[in-house]
PDB file of N, CA and C in Angstrom:
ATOM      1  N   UNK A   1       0.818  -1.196   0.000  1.00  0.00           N
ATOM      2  CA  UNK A   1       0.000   0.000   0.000  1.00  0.00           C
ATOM      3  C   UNK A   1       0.865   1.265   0.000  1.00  0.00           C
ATOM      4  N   UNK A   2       1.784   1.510   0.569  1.00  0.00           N
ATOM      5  CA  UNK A   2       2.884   2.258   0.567  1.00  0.00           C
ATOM      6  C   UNK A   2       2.892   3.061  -0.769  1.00  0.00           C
ATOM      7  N   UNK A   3       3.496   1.705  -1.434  1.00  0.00           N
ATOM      8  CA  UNK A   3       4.425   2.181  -3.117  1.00  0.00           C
ATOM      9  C   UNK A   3       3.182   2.840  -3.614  1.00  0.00           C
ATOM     10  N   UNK A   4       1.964   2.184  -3.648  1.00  0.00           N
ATOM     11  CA  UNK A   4       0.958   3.248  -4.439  1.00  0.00           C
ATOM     12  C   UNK A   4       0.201   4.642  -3.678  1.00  0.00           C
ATOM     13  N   UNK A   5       0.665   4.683  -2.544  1.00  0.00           N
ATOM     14  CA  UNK A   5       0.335   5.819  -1.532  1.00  0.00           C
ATOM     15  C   UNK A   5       1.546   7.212  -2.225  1.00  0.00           C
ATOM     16  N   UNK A   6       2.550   6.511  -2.671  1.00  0.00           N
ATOM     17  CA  UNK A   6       3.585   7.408  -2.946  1.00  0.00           C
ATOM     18  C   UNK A   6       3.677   7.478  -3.849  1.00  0.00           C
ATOM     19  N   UNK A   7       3.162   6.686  -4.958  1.00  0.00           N
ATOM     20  CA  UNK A   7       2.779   7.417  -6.295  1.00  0.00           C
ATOM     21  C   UNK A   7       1.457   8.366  -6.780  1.00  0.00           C
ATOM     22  N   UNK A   8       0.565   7.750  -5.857  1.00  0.00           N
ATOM     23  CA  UNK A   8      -0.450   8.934  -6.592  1.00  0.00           C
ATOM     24  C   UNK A   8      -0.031  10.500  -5.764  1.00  0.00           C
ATOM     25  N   UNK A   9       0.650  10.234  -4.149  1.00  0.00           N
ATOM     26  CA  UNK A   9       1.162  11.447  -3.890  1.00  0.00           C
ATOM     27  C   UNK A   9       2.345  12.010  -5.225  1.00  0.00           C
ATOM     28  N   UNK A  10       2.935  11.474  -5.893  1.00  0.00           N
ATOM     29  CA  UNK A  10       3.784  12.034  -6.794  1.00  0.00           C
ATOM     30  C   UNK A  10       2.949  12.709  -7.608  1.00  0.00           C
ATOM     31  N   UNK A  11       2.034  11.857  -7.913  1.00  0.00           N
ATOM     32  CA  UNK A  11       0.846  12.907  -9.653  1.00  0.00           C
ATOM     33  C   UNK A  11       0.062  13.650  -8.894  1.00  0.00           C
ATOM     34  N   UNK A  12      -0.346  14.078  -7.486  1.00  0.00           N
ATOM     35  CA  UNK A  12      -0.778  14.741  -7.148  1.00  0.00           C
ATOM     36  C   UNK A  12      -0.036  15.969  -7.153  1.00  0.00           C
ATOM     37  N   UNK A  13       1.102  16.155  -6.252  1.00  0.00           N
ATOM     38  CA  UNK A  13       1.950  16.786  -5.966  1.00  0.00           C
ATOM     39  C   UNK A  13       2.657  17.850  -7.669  1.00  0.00           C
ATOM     40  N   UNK A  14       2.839  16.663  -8.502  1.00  0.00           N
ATOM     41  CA  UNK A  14       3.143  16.689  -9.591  1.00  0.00           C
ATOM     42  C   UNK A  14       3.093  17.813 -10.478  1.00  0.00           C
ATOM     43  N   UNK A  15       1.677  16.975 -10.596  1.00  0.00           N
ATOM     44  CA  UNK A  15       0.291  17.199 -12.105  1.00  0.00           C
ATOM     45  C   UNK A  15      -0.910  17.959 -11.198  1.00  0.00           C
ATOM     46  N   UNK A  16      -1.387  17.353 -10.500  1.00  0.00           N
ATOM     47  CA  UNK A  16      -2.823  18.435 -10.195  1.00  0.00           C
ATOM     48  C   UNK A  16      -3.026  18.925  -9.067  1.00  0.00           C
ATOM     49  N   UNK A  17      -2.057  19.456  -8.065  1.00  0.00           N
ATOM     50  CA  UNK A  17      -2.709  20.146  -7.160  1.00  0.00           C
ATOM     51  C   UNK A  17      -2.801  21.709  -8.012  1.00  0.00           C
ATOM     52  N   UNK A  18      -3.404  22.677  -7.130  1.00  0.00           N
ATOM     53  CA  UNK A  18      -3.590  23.938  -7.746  1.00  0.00           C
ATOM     54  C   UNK A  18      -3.841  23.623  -8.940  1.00  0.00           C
ATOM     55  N   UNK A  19      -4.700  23.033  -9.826  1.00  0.00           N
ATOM     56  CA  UNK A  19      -4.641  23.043 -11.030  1.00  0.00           C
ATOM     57  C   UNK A  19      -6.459  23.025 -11.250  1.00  0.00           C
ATOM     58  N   UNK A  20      -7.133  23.398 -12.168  1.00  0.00           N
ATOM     59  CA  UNK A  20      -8.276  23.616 -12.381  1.00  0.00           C
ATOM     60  C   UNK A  20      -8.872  22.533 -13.800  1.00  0.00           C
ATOM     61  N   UNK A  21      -9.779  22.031 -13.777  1.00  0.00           N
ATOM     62  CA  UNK A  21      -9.694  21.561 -15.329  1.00  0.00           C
ATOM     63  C   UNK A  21     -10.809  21.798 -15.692  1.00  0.00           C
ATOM     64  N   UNK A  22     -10.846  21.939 -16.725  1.00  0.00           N
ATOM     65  CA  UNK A  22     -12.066  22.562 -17.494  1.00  0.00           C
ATOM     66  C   UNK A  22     -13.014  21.244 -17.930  1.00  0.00           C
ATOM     67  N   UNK A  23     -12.743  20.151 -18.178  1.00  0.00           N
ATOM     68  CA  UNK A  23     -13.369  18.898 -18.564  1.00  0.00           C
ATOM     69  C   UNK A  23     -13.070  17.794 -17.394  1.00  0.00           C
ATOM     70  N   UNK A  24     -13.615  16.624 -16.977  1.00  0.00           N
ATOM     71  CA  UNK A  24     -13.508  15.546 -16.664  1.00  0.00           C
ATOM     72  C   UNK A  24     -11.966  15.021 -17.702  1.00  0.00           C
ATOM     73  N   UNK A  25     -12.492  14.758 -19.253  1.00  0.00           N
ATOM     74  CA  UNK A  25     -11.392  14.250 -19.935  1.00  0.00           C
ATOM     75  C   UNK A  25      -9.929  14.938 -20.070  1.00  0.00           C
ATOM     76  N   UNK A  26     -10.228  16.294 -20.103  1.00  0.00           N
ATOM     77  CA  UNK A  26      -8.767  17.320 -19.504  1.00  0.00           C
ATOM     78  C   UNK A  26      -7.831  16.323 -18.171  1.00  0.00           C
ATOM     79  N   UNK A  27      -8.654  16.339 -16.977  1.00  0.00           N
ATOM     80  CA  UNK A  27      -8.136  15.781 -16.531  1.00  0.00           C
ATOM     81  C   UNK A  27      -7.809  14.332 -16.521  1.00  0.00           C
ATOM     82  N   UNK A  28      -8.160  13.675 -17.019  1.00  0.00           N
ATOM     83  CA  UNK A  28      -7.654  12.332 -17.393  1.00  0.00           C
ATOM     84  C   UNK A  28      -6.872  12.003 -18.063  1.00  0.00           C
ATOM     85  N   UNK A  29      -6.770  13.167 -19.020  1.00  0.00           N
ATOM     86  CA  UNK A  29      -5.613  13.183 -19.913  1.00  0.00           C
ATOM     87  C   UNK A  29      -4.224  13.244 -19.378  1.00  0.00           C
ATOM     88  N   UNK A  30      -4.569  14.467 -18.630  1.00  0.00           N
ATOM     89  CA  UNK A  30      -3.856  15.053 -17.596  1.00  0.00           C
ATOM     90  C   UNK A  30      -2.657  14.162 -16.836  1.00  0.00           C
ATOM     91  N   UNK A  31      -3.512  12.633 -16.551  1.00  0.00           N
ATOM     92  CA  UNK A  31      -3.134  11.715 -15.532  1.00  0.00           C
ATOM     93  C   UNK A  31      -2.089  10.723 -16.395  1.00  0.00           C
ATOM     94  N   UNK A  32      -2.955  10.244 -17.587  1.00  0.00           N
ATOM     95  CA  UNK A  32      -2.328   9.824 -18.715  1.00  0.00           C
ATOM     96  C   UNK A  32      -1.461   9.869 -18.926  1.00  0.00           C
ATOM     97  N   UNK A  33      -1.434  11.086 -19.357  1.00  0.00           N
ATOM     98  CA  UNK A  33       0.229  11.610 -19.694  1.00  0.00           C
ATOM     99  C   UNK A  33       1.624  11.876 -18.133  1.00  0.00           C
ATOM    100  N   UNK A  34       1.077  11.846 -17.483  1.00  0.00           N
ATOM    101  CA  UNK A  34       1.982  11.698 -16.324  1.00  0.00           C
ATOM    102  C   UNK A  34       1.909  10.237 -16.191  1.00  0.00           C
ATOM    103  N   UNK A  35       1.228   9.373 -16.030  1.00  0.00           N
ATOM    104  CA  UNK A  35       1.652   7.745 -16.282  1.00  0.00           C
ATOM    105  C   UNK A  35       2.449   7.670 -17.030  1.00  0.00           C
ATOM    106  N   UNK A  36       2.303   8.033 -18.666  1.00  0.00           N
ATOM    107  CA  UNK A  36       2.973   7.826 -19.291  1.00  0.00           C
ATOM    108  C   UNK A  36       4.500   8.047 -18.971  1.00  0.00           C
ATOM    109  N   UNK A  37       4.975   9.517 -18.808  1.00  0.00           N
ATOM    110  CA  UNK A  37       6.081   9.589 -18.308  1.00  0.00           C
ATOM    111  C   UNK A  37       7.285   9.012 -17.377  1.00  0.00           C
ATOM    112  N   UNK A  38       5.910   8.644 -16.251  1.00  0.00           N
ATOM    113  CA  UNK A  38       6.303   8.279 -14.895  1.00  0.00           C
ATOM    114  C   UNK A  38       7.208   6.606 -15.633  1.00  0.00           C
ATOM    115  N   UNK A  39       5.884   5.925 -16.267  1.00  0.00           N
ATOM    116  CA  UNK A  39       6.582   4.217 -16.565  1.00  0.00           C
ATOM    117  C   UNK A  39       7.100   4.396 -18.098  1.00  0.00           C
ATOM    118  N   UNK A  40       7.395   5.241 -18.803  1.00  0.00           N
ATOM    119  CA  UNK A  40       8.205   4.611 -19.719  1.00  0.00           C
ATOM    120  C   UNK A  40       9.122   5.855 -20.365  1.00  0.00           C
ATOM    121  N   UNK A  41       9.248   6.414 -19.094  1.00  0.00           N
ATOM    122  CA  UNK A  41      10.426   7.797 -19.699  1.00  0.00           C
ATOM    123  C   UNK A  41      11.319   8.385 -18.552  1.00  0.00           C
ATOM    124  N   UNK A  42      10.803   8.526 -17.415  1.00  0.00           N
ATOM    125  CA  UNK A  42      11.110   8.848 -16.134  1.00  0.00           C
ATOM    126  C   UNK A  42      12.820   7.529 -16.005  1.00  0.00           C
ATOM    127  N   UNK A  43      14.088   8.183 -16.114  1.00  0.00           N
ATOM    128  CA  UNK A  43      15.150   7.070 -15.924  1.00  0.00           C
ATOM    129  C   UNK A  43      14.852   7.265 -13.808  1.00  0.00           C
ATOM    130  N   UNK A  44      15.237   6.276 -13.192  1.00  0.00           N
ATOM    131  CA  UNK A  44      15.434   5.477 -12.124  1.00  0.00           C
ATOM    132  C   UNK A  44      16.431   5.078 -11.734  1.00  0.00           C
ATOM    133  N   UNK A  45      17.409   5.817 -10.814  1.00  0.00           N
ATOM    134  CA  UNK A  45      18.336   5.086 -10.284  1.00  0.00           C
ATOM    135  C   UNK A  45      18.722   3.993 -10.189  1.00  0.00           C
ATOM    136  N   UNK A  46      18.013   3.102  -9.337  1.00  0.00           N
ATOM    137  CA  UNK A  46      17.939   1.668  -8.878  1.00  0.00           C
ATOM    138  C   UNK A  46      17.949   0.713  -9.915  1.00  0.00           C
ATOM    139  N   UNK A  47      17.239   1.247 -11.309  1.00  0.00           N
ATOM    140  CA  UNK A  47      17.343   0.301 -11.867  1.00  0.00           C
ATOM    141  C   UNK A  47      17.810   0.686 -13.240  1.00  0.00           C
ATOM    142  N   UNK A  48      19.609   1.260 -12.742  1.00  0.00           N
ATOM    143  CA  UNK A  48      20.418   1.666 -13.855  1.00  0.00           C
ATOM    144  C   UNK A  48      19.993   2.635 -14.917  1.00  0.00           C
ATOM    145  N   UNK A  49      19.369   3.658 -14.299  1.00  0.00           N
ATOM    146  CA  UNK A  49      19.078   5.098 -15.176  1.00  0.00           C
ATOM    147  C   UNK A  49      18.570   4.541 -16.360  1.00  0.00           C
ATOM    148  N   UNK A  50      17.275   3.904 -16.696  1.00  0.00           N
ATOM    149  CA  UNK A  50      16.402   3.374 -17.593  1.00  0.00           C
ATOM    150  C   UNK A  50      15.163   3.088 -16.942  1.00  0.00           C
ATOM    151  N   UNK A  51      14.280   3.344 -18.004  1.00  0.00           N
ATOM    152  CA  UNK A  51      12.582   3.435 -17.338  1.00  0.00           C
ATOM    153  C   UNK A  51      12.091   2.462 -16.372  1.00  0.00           C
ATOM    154  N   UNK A  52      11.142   2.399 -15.961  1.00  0.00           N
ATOM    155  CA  UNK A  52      10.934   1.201 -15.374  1.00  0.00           C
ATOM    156  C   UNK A  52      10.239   0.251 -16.693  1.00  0.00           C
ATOM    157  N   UNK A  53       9.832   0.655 -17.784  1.00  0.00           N
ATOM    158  CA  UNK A  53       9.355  -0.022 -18.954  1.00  0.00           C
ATOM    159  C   UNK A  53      10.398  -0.795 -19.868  1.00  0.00           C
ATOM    160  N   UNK A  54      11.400  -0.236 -19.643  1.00  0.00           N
ATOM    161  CA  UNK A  54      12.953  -0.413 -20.520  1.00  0.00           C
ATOM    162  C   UNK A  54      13.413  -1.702 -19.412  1.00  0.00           C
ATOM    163  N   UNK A  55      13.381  -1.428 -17.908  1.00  0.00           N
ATOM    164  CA  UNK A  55      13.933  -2.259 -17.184  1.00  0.00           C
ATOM    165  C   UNK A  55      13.022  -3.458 -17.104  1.00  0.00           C
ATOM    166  N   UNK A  56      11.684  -3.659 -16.959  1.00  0.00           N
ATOM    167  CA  UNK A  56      10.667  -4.528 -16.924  1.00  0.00           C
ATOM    168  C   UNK A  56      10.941  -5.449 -18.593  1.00  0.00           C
ATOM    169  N   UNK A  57      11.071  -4.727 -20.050  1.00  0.00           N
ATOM    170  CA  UNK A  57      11.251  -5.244 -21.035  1.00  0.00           C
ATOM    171  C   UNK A  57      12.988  -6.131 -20.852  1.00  0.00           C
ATOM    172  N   UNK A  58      13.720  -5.794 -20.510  1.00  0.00           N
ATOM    173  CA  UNK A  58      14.782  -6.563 -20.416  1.00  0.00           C
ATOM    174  C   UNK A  58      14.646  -7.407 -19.727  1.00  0.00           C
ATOM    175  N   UNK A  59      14.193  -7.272 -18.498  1.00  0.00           N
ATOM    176  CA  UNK A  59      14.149  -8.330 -17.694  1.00  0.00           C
ATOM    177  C   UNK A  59      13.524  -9.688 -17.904  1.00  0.00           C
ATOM    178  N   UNK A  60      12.214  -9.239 -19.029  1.00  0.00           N
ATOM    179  CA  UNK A  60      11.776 -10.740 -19.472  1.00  0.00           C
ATOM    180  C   UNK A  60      11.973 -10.966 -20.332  1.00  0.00           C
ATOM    181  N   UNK A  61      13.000 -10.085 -21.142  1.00  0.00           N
ATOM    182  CA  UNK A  61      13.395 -10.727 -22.256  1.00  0.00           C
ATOM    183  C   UNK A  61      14.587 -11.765 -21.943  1.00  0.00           C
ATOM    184  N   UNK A  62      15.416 -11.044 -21.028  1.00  0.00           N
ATOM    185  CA  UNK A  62      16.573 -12.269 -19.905  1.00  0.00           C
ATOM    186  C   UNK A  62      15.985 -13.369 -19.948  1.00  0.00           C
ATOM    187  N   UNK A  63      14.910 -13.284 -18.595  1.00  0.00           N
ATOM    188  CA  UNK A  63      13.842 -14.345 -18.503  1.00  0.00           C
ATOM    189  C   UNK A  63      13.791 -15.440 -19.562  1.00  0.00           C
ATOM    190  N   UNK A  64      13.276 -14.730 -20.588  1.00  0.00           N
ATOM    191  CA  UNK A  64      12.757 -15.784 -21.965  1.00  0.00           C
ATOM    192  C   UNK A  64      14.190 -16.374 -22.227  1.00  0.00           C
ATOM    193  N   UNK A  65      15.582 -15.809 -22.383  1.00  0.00           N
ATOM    194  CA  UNK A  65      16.386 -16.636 -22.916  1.00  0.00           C
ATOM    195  C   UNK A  65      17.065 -17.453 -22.223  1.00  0.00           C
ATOM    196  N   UNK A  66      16.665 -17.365 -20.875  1.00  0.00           N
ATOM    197  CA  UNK A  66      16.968 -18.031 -19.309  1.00  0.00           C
ATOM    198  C   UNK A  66      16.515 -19.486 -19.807  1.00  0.00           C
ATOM    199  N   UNK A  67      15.161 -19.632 -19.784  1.00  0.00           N
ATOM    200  CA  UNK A  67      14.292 -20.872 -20.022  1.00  0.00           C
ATOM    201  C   UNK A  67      14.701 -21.627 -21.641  1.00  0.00           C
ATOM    202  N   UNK A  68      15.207 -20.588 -22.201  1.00  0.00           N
ATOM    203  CA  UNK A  68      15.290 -21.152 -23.862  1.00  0.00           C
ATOM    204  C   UNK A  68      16.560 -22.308 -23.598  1.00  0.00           C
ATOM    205  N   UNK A  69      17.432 -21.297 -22.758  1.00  0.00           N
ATOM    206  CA  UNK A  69      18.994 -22.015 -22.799  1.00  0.00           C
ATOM    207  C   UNK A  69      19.013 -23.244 -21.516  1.00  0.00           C
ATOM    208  N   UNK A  70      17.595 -23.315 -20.907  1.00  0.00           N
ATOM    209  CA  UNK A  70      17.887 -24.637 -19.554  1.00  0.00           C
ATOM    210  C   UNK A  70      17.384 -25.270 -20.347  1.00  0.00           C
TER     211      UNK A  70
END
């Protein structure tokens, strides 16, 4: 519960506090596009200054050639 306590505090903090939206879909968009960022552009320390989308895609691509080669 944590990790997602501290992410929507991030897009809050972020993206919409003080912020007004003129539509429902404004803001969803809004959110969208900060997801977007957050998982497949945002580099990450921990896991060697690459997205968490870049790091998640390698990892099962490892994975897959893990099982190919046992």
């Amino acid at each position: 519960n944590a990790p997602t306590e501290s992410l929507w505090g991030r897009l809050k903090v972020g993206r919409l506090y003080g912020r007004r939206f003129a539509t429902r879909r404004q803001a969803m968009d809004e959110v969208i596009d900060w997801l977007t960022f957050y998982n497949h552009k945002r580099l990450h320390s921990t896991l060697g200054y690459v997205s968490p989308m870049t790091f998640e895609q390698r990892w099962t691509a490892a994975q897959q050639q893990d099982r190919k080669s046992a």
